[in-house]
C-alpha atoms as a PDB file:
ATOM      1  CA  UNK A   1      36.856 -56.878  -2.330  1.00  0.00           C
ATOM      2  CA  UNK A   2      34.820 -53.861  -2.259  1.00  0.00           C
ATOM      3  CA  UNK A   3      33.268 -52.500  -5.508  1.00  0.00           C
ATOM      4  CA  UNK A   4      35.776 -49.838  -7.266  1.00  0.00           C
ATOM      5  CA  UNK A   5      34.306 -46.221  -7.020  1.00  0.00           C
ATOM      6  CA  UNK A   6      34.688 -43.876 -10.271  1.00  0.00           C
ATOM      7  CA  UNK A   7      35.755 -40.417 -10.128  1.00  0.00           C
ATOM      8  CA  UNK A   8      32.002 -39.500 -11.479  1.00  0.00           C
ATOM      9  CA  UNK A   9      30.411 -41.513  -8.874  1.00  0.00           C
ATOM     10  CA  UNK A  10      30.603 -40.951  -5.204  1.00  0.00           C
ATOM     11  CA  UNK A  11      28.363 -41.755  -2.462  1.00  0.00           C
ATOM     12  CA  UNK A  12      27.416 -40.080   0.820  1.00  0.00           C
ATOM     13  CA  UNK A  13      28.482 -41.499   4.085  1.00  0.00           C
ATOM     14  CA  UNK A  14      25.902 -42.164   6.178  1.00  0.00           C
ATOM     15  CA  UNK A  15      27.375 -44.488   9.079  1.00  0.00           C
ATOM     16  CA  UNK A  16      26.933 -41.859  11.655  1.00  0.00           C
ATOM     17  CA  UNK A  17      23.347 -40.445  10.563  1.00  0.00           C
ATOM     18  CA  UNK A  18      20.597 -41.075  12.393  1.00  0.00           C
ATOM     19  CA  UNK A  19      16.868 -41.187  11.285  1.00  0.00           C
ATOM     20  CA  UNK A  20      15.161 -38.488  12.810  1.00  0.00           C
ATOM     21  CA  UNK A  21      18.090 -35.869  13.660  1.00  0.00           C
ATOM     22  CA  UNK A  22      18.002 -32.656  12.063  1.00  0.00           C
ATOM     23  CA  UNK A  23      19.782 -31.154   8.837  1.00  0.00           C
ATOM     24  CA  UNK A  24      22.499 -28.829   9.802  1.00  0.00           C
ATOM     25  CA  UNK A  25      22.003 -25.346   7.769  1.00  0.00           C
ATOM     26  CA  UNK A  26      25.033 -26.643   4.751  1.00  0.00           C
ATOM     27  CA  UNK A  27      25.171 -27.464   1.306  1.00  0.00           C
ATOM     28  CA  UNK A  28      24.984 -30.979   1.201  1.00  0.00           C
ATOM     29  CA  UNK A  29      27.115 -32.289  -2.156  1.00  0.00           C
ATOM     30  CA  UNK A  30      26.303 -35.390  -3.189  1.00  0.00           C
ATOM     31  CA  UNK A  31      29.048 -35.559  -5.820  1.00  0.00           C
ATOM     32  CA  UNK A  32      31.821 -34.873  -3.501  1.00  0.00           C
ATOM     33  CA  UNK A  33      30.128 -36.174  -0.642  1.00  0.00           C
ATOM     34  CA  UNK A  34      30.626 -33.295   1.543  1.00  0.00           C
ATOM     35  CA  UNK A  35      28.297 -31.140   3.631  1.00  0.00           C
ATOM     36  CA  UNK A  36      29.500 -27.929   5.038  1.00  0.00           C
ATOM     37  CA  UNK A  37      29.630 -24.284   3.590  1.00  0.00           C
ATOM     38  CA  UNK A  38      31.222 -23.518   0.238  1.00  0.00           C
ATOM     39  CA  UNK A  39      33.599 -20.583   0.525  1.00  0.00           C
ATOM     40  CA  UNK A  40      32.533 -17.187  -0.669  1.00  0.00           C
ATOM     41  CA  UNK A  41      34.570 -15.072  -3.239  1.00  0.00           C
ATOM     42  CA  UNK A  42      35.859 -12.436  -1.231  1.00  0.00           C
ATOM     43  CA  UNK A  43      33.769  -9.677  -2.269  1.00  0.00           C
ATOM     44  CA  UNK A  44      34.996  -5.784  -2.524  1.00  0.00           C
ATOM     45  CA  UNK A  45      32.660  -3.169  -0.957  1.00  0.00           C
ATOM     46  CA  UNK A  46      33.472  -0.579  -2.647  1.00  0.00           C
ATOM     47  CA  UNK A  47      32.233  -2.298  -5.637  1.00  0.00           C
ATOM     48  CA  UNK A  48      29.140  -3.467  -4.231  1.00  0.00           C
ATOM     49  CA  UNK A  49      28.342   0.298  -2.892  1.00  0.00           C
ATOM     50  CA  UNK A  50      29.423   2.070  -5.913  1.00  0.00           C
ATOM     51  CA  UNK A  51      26.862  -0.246  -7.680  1.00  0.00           C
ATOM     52  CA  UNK A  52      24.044   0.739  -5.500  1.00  0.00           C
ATOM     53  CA  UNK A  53      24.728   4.261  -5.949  1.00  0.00           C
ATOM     54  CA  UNK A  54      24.480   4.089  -9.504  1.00  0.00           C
ATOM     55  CA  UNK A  55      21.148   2.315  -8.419  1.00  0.00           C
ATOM     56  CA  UNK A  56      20.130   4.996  -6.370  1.00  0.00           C
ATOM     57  CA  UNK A  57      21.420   7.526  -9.353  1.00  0.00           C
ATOM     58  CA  UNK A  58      19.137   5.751 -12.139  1.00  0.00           C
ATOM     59  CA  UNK A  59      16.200   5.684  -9.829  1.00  0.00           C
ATOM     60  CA  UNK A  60      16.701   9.596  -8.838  1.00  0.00           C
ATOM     61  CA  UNK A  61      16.632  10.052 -12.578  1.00  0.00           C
ATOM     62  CA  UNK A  62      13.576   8.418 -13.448  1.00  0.00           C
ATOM     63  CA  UNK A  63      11.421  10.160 -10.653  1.00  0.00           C
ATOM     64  CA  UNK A  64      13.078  13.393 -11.553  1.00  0.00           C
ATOM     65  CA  UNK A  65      12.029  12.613 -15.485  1.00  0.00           C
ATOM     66  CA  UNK A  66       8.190  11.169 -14.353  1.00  0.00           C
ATOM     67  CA  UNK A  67       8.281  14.695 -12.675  1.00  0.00           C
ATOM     68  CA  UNK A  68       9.173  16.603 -15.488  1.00  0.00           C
ATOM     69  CA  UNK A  69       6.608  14.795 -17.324  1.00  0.00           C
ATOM     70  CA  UNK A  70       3.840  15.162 -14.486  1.00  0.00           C
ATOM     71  CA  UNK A  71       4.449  18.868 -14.385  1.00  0.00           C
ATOM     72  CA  UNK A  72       4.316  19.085 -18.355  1.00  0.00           C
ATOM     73  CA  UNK A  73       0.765  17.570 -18.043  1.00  0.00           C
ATOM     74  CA  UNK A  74      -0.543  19.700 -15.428  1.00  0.00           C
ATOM     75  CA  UNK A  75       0.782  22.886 -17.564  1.00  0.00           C
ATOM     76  CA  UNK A  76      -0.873  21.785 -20.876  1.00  0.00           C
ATOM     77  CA  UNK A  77      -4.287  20.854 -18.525  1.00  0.00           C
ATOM     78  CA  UNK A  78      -4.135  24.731 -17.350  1.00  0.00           C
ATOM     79  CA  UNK A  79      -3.527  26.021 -20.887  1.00  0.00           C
ATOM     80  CA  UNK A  80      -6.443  24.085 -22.117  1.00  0.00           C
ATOM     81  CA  UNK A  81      -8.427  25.018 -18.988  1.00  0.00           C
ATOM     82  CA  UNK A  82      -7.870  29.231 -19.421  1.00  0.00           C
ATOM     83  CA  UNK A  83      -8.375  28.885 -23.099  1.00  0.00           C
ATOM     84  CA  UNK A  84     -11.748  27.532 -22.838  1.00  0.00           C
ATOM     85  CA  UNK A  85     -12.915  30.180 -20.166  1.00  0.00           C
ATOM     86  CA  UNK A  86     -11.814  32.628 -22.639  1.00  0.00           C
ATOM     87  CA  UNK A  87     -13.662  31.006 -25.552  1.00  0.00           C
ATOM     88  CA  UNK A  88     -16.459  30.258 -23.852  1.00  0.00           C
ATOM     89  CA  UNK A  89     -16.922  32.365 -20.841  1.00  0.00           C
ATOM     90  CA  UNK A  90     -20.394  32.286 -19.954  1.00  0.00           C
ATOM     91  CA  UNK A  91     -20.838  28.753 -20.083  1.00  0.00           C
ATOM     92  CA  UNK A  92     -17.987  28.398 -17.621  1.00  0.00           C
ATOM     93  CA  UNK A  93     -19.805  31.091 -15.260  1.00  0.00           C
ATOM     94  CA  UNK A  94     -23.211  28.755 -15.367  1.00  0.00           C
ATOM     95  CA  UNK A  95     -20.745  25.210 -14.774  1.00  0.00           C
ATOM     96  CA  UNK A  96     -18.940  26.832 -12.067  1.00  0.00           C
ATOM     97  CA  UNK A  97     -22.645  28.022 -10.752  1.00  0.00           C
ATOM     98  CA  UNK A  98     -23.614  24.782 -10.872  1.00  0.00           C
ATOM     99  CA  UNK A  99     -20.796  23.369  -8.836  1.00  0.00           C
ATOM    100  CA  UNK A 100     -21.186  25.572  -6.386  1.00  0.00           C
ATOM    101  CA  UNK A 101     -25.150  25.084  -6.151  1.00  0.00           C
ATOM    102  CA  UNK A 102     -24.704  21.630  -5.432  1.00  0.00           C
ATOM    103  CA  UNK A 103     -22.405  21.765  -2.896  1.00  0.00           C
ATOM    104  CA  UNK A 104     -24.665  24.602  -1.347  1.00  0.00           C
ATOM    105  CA  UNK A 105     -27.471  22.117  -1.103  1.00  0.00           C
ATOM    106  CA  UNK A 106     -25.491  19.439   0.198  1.00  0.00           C
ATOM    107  CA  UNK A 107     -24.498  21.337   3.101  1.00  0.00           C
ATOM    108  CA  UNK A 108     -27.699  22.582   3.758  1.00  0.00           C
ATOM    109  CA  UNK A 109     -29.209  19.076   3.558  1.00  0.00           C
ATOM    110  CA  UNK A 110     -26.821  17.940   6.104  1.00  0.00           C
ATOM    111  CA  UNK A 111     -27.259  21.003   8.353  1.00  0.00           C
ATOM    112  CA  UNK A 112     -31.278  20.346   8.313  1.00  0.00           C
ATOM    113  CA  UNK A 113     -30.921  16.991   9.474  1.00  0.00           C
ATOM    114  CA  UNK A 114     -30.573  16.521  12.843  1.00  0.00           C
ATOM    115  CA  UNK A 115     -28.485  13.464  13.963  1.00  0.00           C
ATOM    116  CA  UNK A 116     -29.731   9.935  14.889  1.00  0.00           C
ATOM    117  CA  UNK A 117     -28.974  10.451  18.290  1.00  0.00           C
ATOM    118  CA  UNK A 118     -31.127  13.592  18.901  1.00  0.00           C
ATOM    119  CA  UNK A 119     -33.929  11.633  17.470  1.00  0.00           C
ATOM    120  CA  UNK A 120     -33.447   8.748  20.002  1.00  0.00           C
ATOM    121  CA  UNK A 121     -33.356  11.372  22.678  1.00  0.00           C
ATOM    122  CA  UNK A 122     -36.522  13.059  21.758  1.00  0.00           C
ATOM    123  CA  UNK A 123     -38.817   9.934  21.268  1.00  0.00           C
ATOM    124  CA  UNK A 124     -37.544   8.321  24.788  1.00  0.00           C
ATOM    125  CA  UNK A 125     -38.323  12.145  26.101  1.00  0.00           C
ATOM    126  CA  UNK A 126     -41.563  12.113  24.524  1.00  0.00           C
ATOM    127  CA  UNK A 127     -42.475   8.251  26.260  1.00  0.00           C
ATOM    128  CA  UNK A 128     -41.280   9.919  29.764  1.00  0.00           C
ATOM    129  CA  UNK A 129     -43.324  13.021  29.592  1.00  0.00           C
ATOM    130  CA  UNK A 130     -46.584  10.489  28.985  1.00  0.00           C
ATOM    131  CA  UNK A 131     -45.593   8.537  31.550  1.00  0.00           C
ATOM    132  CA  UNK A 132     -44.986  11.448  34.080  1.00  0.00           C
ATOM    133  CA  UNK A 133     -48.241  12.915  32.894  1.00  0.00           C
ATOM    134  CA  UNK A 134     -49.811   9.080  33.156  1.00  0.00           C
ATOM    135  CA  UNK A 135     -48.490   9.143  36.922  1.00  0.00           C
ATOM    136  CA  UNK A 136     -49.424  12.626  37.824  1.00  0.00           C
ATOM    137  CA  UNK A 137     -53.036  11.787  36.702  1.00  0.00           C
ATOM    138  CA  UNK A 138     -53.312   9.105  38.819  1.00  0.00           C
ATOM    139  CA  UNK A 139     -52.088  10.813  42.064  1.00  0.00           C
END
């Protein structure tokens, strides 16, 4: 007589498996002993798209507020920025001076160097024109 099987405890069948075959894409249920695909609640797309545009609508509002707030800062920053030329005007002159200055230099400093490659150029010119001169000697 075969052993009695409980409600709570069912077992797989495995007479047709075969070590080594592959695992179809399933669920595999080990309580009802079943494998295959459970079914899906049907699902209503208007639902699901009227949620993601309420998704898109709470995310529009949050840039649009982190804009707001961007802008704010930048306004205050320009405030602060005029009322300190106006306080202190000839301090700004020198800073902005300064500023300028440097990048005056910079671009000079990069104007007045030539480039690698020139300097190359010119020492292989300057070993040809001894060796030309070498040659012409001996001739």
């Amino acid at each position: 007589m075969p052993p009695r099987k409980s409600a709570e405890t069912k077992t797989l069948d495995t007479t047709g498996a075969k070590i080594g075959e592959p695992v179809p894409k399933a669920i595999i249920d080990t309580n009802t002993a079943s494998v295959g695909v459970p079914r899906q609640a049907a699902s209503d797309l208007h639902e699901d798209l009227s949620a993601l545009r309420k998704q898109i609508d709470a995310l529009q509002q949050r840039v649009a507020t982190a804009a707001r707030s961007a802008k704010g800062n930048a306004d205050d920053a320009m405030r602060q920025t005029q009322a300190a030329v106006k306080r202190h005007p000839v301090s700004t002159l020198v800073a902005v001076a300064a500023v300028c200055g440097a990048f005056a230099l910079i671009l000079a400093g990069r104007r007045a160097e030539p480039p690698r490659r020139y300097l190359y150029r010119s020492a292989l010119d300057d070993e040809l024109r001894d060796l030309y001169d070498s040659v012409r000697d001996r001739l």
